[in-house]
Every structure is written in structure tokens, then in C-alpha cells.
PDB file of N, CA and C in Angstrom:
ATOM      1  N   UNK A   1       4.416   5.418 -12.656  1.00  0.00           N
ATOM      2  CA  UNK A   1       2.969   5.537 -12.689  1.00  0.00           C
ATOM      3  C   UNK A   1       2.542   6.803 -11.959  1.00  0.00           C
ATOM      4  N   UNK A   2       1.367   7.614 -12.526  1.00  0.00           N
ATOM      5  CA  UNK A   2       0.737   8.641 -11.928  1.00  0.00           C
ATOM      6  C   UNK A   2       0.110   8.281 -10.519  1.00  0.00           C
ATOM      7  N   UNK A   3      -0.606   9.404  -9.963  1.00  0.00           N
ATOM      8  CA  UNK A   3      -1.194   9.290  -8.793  1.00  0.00           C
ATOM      9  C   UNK A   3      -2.186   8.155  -9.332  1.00  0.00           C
ATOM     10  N   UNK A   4      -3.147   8.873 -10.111  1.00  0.00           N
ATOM     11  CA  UNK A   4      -4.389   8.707 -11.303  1.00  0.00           C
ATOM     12  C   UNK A   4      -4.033   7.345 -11.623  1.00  0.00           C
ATOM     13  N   UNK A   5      -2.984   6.672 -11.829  1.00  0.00           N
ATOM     14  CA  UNK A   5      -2.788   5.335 -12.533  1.00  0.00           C
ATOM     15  C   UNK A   5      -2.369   4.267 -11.456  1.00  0.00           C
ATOM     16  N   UNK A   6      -2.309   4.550 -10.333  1.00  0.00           N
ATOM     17  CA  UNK A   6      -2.452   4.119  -9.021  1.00  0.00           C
ATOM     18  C   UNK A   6      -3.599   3.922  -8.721  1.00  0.00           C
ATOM     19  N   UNK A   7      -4.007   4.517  -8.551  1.00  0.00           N
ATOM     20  CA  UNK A   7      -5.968   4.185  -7.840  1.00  0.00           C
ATOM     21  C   UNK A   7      -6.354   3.655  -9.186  1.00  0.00           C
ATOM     22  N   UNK A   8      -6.199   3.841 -10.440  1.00  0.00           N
ATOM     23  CA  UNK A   8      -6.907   2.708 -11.222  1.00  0.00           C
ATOM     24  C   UNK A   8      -6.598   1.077 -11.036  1.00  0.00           C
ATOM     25  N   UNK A   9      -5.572   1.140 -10.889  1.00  0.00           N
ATOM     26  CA  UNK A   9      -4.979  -0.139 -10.995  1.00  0.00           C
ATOM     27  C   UNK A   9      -4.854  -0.793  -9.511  1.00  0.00           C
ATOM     28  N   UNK A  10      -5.147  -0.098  -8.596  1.00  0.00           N
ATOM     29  CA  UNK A  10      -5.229  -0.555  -7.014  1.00  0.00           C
ATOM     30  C   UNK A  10      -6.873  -1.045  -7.443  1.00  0.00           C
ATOM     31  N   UNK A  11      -7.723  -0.073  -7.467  1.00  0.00           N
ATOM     32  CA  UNK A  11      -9.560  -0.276  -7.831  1.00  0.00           C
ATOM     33  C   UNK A  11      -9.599  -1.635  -8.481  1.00  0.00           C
ATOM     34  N   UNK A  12      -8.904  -1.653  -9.973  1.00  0.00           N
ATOM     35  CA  UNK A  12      -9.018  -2.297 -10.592  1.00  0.00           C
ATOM     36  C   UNK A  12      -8.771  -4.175 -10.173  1.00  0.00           C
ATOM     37  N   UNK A  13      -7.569  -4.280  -9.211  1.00  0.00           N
ATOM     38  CA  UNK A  13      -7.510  -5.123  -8.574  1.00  0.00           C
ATOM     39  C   UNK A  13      -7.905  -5.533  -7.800  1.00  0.00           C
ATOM     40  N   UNK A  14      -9.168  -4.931  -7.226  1.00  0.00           N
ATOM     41  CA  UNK A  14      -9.466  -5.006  -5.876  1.00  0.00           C
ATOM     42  C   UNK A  14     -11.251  -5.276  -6.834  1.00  0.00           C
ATOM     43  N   UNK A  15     -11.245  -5.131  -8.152  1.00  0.00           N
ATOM     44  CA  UNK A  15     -12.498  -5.308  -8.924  1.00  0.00           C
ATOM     45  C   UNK A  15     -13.670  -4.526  -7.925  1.00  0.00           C
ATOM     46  N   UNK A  16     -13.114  -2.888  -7.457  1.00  0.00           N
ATOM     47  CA  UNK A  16     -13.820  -1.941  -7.631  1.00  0.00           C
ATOM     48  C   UNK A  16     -14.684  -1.015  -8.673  1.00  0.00           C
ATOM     49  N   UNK A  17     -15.587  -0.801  -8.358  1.00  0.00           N
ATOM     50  CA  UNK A  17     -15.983   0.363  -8.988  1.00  0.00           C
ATOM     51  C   UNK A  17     -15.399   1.795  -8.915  1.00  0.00           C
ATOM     52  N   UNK A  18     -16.243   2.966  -9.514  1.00  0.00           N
ATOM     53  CA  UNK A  18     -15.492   4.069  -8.936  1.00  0.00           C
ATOM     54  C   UNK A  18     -16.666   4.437  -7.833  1.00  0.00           C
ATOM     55  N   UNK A  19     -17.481   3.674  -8.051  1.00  0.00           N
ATOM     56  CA  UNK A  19     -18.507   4.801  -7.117  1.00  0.00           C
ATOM     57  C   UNK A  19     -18.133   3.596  -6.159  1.00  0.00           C
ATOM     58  N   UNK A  20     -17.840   2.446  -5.597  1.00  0.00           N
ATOM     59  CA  UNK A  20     -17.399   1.784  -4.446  1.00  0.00           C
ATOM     60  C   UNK A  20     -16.297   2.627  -4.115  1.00  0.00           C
ATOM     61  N   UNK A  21     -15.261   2.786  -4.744  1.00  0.00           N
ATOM     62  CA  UNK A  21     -14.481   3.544  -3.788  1.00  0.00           C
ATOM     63  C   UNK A  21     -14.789   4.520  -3.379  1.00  0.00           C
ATOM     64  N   UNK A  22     -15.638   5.277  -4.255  1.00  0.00           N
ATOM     65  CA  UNK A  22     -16.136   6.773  -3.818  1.00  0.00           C
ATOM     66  C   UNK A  22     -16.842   6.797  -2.377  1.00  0.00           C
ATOM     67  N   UNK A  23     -17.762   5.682  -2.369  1.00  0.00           N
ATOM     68  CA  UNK A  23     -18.258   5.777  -1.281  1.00  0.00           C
ATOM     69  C   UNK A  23     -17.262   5.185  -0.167  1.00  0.00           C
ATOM     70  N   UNK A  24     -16.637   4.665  -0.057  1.00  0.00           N
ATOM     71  CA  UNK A  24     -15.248   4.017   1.059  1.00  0.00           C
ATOM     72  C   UNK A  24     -14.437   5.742   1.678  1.00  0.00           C
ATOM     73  N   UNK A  25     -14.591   6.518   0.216  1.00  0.00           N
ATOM     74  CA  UNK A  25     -13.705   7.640   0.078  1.00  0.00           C
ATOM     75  C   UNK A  25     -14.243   8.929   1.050  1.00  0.00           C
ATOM     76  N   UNK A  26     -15.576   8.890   0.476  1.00  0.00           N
ATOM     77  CA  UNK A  26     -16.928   9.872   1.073  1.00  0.00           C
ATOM     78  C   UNK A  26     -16.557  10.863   0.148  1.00  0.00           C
ATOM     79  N   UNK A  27     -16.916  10.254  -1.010  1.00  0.00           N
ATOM     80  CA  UNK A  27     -16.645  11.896  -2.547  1.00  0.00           C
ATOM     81  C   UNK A  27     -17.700  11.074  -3.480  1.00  0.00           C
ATOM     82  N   UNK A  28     -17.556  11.079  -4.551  1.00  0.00           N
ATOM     83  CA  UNK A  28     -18.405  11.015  -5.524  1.00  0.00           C
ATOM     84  C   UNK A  28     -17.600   9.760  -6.745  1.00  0.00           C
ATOM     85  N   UNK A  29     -18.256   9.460  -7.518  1.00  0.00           N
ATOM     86  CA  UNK A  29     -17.707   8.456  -8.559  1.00  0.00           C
ATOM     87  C   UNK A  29     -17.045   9.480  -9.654  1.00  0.00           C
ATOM     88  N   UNK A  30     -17.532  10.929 -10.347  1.00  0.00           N
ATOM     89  CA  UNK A  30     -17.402  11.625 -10.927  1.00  0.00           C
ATOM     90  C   UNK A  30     -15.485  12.655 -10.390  1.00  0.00           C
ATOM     91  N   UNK A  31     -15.413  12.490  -9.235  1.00  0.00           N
ATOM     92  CA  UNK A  31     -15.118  12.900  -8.548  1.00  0.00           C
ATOM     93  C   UNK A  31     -13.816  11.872  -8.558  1.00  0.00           C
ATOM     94  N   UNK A  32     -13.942  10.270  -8.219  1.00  0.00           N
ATOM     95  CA  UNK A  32     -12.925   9.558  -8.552  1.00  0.00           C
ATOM     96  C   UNK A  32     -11.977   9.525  -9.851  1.00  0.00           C
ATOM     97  N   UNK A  33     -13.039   9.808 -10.935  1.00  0.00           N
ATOM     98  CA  UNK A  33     -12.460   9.620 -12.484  1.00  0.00           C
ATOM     99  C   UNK A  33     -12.003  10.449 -12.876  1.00  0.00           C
ATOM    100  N   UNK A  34     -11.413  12.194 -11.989  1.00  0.00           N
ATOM    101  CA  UNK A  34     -10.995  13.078 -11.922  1.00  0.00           C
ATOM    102  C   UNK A  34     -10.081  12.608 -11.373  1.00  0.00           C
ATOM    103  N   UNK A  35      -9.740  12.096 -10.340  1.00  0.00           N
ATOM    104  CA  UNK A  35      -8.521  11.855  -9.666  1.00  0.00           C
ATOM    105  C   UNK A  35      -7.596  11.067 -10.872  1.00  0.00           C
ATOM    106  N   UNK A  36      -8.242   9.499 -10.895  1.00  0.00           N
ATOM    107  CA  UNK A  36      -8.052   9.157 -11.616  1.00  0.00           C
ATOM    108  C   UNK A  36      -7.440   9.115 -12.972  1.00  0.00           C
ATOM    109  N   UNK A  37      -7.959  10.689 -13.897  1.00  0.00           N
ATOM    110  CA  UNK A  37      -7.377  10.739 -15.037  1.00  0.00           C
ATOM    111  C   UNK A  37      -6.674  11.898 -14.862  1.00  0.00           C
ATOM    112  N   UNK A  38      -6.103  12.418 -13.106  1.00  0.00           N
ATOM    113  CA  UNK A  38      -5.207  13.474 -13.368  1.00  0.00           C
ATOM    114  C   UNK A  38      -5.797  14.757 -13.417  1.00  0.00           C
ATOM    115  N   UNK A  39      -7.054  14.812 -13.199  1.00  0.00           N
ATOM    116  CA  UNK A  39      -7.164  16.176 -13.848  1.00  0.00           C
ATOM    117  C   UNK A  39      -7.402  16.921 -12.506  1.00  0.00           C
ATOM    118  N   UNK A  40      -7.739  16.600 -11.449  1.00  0.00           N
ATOM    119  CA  UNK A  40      -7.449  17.306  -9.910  1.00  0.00           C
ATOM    120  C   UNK A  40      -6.782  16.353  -9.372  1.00  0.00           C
ATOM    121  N   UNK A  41      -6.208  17.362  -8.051  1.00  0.00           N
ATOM    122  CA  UNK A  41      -5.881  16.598  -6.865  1.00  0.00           C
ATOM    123  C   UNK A  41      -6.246  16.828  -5.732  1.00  0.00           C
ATOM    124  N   UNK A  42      -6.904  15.482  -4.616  1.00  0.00           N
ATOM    125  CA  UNK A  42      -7.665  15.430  -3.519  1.00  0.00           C
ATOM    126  C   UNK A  42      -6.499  16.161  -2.426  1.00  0.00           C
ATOM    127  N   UNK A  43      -7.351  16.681  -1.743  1.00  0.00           N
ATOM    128  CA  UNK A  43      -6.671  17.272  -0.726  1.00  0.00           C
ATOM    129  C   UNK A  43      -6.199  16.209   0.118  1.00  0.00           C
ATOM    130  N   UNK A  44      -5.037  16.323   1.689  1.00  0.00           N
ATOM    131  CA  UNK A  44      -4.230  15.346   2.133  1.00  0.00           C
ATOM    132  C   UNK A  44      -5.052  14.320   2.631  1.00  0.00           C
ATOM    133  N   UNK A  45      -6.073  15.189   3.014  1.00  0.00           N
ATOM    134  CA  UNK A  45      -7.135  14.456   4.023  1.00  0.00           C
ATOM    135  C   UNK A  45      -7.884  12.914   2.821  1.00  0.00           C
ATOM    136  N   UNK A  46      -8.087  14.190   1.662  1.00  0.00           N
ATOM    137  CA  UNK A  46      -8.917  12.682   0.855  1.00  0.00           C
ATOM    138  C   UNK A  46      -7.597  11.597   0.603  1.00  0.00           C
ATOM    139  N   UNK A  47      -6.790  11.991   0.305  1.00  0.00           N
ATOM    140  CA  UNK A  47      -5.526  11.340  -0.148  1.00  0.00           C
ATOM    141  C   UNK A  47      -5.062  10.018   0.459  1.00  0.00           C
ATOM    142  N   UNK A  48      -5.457  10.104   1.973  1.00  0.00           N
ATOM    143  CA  UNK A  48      -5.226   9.232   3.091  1.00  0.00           C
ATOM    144  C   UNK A  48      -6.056   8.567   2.963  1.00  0.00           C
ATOM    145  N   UNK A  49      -7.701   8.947   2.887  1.00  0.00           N
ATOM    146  CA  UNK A  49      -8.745   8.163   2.812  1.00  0.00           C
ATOM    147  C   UNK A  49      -8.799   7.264   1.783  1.00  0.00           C
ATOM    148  N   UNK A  50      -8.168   7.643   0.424  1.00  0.00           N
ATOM    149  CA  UNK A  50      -8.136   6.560  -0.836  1.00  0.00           C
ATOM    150  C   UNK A  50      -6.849   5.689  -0.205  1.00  0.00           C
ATOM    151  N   UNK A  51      -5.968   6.323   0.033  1.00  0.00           N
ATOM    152  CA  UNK A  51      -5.407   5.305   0.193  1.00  0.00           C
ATOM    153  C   UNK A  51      -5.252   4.146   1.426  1.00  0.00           C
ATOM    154  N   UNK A  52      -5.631   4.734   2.616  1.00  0.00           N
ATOM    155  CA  UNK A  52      -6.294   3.709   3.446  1.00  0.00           C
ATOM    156  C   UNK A  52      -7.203   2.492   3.301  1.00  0.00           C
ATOM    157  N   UNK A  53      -8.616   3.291   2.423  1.00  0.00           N
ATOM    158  CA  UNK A  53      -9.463   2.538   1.041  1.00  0.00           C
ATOM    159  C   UNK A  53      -8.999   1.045   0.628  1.00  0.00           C
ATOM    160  N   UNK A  54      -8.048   2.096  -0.354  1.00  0.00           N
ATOM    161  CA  UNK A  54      -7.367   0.381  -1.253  1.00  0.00           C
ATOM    162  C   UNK A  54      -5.959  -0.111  -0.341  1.00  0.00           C
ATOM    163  N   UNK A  55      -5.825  -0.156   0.888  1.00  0.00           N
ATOM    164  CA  UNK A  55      -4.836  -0.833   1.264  1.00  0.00           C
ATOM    165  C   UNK A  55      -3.399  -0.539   1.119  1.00  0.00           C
ATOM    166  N   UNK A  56      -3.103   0.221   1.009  1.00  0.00           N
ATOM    167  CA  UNK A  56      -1.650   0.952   0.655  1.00  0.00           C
ATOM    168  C   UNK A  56      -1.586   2.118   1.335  1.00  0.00           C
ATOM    169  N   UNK A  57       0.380   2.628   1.540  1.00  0.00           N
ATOM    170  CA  UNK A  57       0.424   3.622   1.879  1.00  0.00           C
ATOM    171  C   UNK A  57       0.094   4.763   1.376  1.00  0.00           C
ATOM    172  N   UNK A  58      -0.015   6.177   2.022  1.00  0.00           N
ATOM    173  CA  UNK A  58      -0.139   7.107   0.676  1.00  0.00           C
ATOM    174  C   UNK A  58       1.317   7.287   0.086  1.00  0.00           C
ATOM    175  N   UNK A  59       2.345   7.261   0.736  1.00  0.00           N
ATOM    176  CA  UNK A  59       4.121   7.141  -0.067  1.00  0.00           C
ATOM    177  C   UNK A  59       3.447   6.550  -1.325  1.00  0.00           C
ATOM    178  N   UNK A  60       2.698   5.616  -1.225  1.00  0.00           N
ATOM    179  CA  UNK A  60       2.902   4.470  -2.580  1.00  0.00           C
ATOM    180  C   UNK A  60       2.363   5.100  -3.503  1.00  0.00           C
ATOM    181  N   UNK A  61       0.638   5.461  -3.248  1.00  0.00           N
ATOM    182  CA  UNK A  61      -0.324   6.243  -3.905  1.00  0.00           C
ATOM    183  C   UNK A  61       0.567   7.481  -4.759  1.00  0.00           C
ATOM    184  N   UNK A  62       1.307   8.244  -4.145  1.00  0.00           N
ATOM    185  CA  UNK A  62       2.010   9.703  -4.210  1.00  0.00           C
ATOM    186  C   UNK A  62       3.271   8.816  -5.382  1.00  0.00           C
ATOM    187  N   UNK A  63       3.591   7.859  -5.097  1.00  0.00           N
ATOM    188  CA  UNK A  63       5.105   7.463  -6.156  1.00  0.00           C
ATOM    189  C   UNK A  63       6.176   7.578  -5.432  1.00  0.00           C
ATOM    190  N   UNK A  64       6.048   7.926  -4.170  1.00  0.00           N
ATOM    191  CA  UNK A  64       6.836   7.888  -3.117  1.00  0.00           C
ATOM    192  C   UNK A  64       7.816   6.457  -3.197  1.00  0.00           C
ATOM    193  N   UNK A  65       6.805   5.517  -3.445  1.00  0.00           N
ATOM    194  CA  UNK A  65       7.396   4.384  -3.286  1.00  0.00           C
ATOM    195  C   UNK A  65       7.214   3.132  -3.945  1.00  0.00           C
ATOM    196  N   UNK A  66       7.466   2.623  -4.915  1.00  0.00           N
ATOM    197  CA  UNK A  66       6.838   1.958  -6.463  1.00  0.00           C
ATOM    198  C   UNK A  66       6.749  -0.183  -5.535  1.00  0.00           C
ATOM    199  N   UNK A  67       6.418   0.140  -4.343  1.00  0.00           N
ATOM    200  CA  UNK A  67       6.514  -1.489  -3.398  1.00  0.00           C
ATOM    201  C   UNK A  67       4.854  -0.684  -2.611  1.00  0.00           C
ATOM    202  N   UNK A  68       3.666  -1.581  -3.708  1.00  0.00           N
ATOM    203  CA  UNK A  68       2.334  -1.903  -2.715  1.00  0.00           C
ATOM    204  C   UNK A  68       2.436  -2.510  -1.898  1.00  0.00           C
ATOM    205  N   UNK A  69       3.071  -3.770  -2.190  1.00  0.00           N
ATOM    206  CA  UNK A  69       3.470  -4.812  -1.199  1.00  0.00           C
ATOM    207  C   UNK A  69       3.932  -4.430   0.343  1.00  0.00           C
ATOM    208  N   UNK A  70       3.989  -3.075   0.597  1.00  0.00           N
ATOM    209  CA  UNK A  70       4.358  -2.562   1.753  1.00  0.00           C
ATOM    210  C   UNK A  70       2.935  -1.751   2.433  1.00  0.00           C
ATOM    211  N   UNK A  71       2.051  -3.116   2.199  1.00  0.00           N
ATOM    212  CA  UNK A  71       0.801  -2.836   2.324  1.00  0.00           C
ATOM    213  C   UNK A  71       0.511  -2.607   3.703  1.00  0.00           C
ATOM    214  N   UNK A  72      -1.137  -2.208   4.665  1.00  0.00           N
ATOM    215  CA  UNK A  72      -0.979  -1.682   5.736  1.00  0.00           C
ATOM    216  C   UNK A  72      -0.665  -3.132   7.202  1.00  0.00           C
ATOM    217  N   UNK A  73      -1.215  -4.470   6.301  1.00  0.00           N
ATOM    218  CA  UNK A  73      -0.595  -5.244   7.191  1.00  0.00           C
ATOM    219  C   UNK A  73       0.818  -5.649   7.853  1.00  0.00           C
ATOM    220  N   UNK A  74       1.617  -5.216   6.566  1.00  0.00           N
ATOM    221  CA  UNK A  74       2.710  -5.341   6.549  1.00  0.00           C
ATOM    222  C   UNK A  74       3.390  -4.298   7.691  1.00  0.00           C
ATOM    223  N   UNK A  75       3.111  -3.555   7.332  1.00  0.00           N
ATOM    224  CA  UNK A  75       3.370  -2.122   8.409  1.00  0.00           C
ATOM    225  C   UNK A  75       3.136  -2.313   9.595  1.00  0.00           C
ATOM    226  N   UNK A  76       2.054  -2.703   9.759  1.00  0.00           N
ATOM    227  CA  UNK A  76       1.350  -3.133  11.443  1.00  0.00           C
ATOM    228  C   UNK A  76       2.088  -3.678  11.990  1.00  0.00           C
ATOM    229  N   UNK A  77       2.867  -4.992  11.244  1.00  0.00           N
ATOM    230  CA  UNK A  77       3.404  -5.784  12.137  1.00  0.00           C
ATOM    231  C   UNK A  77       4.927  -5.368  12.366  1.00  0.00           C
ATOM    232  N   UNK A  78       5.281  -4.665  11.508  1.00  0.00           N
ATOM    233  CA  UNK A  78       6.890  -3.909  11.659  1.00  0.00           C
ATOM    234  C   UNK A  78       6.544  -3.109  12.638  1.00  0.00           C
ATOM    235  N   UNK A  79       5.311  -2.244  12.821  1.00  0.00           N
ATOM    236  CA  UNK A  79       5.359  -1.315  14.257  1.00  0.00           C
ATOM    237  C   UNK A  79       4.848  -2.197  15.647  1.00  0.00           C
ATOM    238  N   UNK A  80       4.415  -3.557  15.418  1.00  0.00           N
ATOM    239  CA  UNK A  80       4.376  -4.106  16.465  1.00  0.00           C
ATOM    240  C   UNK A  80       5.992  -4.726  16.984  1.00  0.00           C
ATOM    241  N   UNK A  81       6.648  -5.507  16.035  1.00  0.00           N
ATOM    242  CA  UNK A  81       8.139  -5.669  16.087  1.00  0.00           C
ATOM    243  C   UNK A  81       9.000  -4.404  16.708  1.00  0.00           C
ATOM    244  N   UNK A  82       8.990  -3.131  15.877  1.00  0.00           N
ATOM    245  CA  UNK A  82       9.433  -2.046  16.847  1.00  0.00           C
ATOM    246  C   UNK A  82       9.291  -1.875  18.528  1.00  0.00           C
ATOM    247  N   UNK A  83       8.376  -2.159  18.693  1.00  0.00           N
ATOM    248  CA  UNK A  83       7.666  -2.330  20.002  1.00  0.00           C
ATOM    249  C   UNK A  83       7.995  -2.877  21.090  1.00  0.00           C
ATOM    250  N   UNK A  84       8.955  -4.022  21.046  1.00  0.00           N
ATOM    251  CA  UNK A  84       9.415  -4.895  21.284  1.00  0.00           C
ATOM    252  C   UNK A  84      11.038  -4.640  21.840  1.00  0.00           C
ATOM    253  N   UNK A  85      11.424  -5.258  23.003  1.00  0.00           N
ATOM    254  CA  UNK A  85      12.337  -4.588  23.553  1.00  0.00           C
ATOM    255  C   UNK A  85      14.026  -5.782  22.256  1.00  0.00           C
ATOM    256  N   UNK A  86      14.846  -4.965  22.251  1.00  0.00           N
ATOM    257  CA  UNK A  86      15.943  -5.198  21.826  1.00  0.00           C
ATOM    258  C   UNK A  86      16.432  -6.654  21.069  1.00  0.00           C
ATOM    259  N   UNK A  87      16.519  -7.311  22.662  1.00  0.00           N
ATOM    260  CA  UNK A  87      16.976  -8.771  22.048  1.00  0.00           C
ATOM    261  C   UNK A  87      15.905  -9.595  21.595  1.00  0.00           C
ATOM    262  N   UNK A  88      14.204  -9.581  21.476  1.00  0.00           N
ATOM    263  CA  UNK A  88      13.664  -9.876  20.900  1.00  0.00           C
ATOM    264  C   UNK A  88      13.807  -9.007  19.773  1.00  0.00           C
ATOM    265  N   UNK A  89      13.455  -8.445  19.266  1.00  0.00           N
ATOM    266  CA  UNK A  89      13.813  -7.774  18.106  1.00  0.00           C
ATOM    267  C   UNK A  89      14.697  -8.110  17.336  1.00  0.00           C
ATOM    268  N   UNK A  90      16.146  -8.411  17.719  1.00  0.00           N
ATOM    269  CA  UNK A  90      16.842  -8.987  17.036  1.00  0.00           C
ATOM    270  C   UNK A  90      16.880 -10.743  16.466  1.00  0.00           C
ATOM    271  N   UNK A  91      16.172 -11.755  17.271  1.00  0.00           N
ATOM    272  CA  UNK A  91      15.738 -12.564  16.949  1.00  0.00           C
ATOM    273  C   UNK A  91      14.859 -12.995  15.546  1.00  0.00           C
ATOM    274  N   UNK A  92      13.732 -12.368  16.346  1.00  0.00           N
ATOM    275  CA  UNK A  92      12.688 -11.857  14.919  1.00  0.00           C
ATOM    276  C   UNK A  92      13.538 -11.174  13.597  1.00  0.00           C
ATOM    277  N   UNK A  93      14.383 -10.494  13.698  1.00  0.00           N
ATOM    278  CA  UNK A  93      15.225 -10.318  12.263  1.00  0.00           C
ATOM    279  C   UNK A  93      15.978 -11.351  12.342  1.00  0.00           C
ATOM    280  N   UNK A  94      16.263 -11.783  12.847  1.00  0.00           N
ATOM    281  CA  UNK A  94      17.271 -13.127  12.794  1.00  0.00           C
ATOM    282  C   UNK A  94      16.996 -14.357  11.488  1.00  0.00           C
ATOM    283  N   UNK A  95      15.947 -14.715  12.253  1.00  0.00           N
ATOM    284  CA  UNK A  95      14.874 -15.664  11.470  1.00  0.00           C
ATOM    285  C   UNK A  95      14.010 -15.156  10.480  1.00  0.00           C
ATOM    286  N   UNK A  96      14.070 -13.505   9.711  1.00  0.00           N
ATOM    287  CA  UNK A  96      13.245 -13.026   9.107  1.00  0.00           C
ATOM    288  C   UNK A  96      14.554 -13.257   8.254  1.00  0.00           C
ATOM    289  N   UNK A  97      15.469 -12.873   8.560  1.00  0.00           N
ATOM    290  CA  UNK A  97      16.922 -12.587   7.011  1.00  0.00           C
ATOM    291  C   UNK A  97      16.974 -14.124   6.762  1.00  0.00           C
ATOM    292  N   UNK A  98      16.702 -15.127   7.955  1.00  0.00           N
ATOM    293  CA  UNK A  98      17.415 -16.733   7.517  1.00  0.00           C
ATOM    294  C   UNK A  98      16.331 -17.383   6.546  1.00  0.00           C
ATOM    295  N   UNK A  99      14.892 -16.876   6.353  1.00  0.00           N
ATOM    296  CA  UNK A  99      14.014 -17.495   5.667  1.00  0.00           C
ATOM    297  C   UNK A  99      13.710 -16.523   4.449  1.00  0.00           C
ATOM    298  N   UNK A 100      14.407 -15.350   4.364  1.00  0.00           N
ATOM    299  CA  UNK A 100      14.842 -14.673   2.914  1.00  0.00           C
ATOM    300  C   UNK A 100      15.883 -15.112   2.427  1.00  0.00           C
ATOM    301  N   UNK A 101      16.950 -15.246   3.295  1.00  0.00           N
ATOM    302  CA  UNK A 101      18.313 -16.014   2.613  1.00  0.00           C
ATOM    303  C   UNK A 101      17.696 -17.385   2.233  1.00  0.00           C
ATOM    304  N   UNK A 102      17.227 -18.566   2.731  1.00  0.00           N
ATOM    305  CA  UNK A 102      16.487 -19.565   2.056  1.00  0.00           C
ATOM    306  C   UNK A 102      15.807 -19.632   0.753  1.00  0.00           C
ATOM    307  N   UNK A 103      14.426 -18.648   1.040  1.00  0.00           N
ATOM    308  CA  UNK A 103      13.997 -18.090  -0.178  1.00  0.00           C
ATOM    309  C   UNK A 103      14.895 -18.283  -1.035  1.00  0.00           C
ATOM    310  N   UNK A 104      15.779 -17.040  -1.329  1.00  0.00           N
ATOM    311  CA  UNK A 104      16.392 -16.953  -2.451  1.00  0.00           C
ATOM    312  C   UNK A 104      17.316 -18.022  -3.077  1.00  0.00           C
ATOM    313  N   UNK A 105      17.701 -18.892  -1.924  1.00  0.00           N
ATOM    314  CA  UNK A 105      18.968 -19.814  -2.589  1.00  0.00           C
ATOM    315  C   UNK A 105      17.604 -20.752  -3.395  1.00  0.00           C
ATOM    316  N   UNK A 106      16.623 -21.089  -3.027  1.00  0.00           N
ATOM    317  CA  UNK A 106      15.273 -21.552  -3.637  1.00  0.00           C
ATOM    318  C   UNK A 106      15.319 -21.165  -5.050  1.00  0.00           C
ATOM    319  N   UNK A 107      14.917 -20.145  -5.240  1.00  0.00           N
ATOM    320  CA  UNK A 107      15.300 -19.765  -6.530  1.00  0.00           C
ATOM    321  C   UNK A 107      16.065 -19.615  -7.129  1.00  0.00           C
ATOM    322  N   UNK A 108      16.934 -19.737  -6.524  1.00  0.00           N
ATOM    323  CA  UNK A 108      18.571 -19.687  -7.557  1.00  0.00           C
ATOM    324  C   UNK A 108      18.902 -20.812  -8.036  1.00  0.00           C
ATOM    325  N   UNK A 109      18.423 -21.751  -7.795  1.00  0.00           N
ATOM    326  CA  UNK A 109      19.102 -23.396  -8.140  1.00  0.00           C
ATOM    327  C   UNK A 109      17.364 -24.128  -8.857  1.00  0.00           C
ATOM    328  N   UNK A 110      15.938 -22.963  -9.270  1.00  0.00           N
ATOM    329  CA  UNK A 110      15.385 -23.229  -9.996  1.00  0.00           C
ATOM    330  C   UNK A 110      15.615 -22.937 -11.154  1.00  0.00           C
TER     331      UNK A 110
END
């Protein structure tokens, strides 16, 4: 997916307008549907702002990284976990891999 096909489909889910994001953005609606269909590109500064906007990184926005799901809550709490001295840290992954390993055997035997 494009930059342009990113912010549609982030907007679109989020049952934005263009001029709601525009204004979240501080640009114009005319101005979005340019981004949008590709035909400019916002400088770094706007770039951050859309994507701060709709909840995602800019990696994601850019194609950097095809996982929204690595949305800004998600992030928060991995840099609060970082934060955290050693052997907590390792705990918290402990019990993060044992309830993905769960997960999945979940689905494997659906």
C-alpha cells in the first residue's frame, strides 16, 4: 500500500472525514486528498502529525512497516516495560510468550 492508501484507509476506519483530519493535521481537506491520491508529499513535520492523528507509527504510514497494530498504545507500554530494571523485565516477557504460546495452541486445535 501507498503512503496515500494508508491515510485513506486509516481515515476511513476511524469514519473520518478529510477535512476532520485536516483539521487534527492543521492543513486543509484539499490538501489531504493530495496526500491521499499521491500527488504530493507532506513534509516530516506534517507526516508525524497525520500520523500521530490516526494512531499509528509514521514507519507504518511510510510502508516501513505493513503491522498498524503496532499502534501508539502499544508502543507506550513496550517503552514503559523497557524502563524497568532487568529481572522484571524478564518476567513480563515471561508471561507475555506463555499467553502467546497459549493463544496459538487455541487455535491450532480449532
Amino acid at each position: 500500500m501507498t503512503f496515500g492508501e494508508r491515510i485513506i484507509s486509516l481515515r476511513k476506519k476511524l469514519k473520518w472525514s478529510q477535512d476532520e483530519l485536516a483539521k487534527k493535521v492543521g492543513t486543509s481537506a484539499p490538501i489531504i486528498g493530495r496526500y491521499e491520491r499521491n500527488e504530493i508529499k507532506p513534509s516530516i513535520e506534517t507526516a508525524k502529525n497525520i500520523a500521530d492523528s490516526l494512531g499509528v507509527t509514521l514507519d507504518y504510514l511510510l510502508g516501513g512497516s505493513n503491522s498498524a497494530v503496532l499502534d501508539k498504545s502499544l508502543l507506550k507500554r513496550l517503552e514503559d516495560i523497557e524502563r524497568l530494571n532487568q529481572d522484571d523485565k524478564d518476567k513480563i516477557y515471561y508471561f507475555i510468550d506463555m499467553a502467546v504460546r497459549d493463544a496459538k495452541a487455541k487455535q491450532a486445535y480449532k
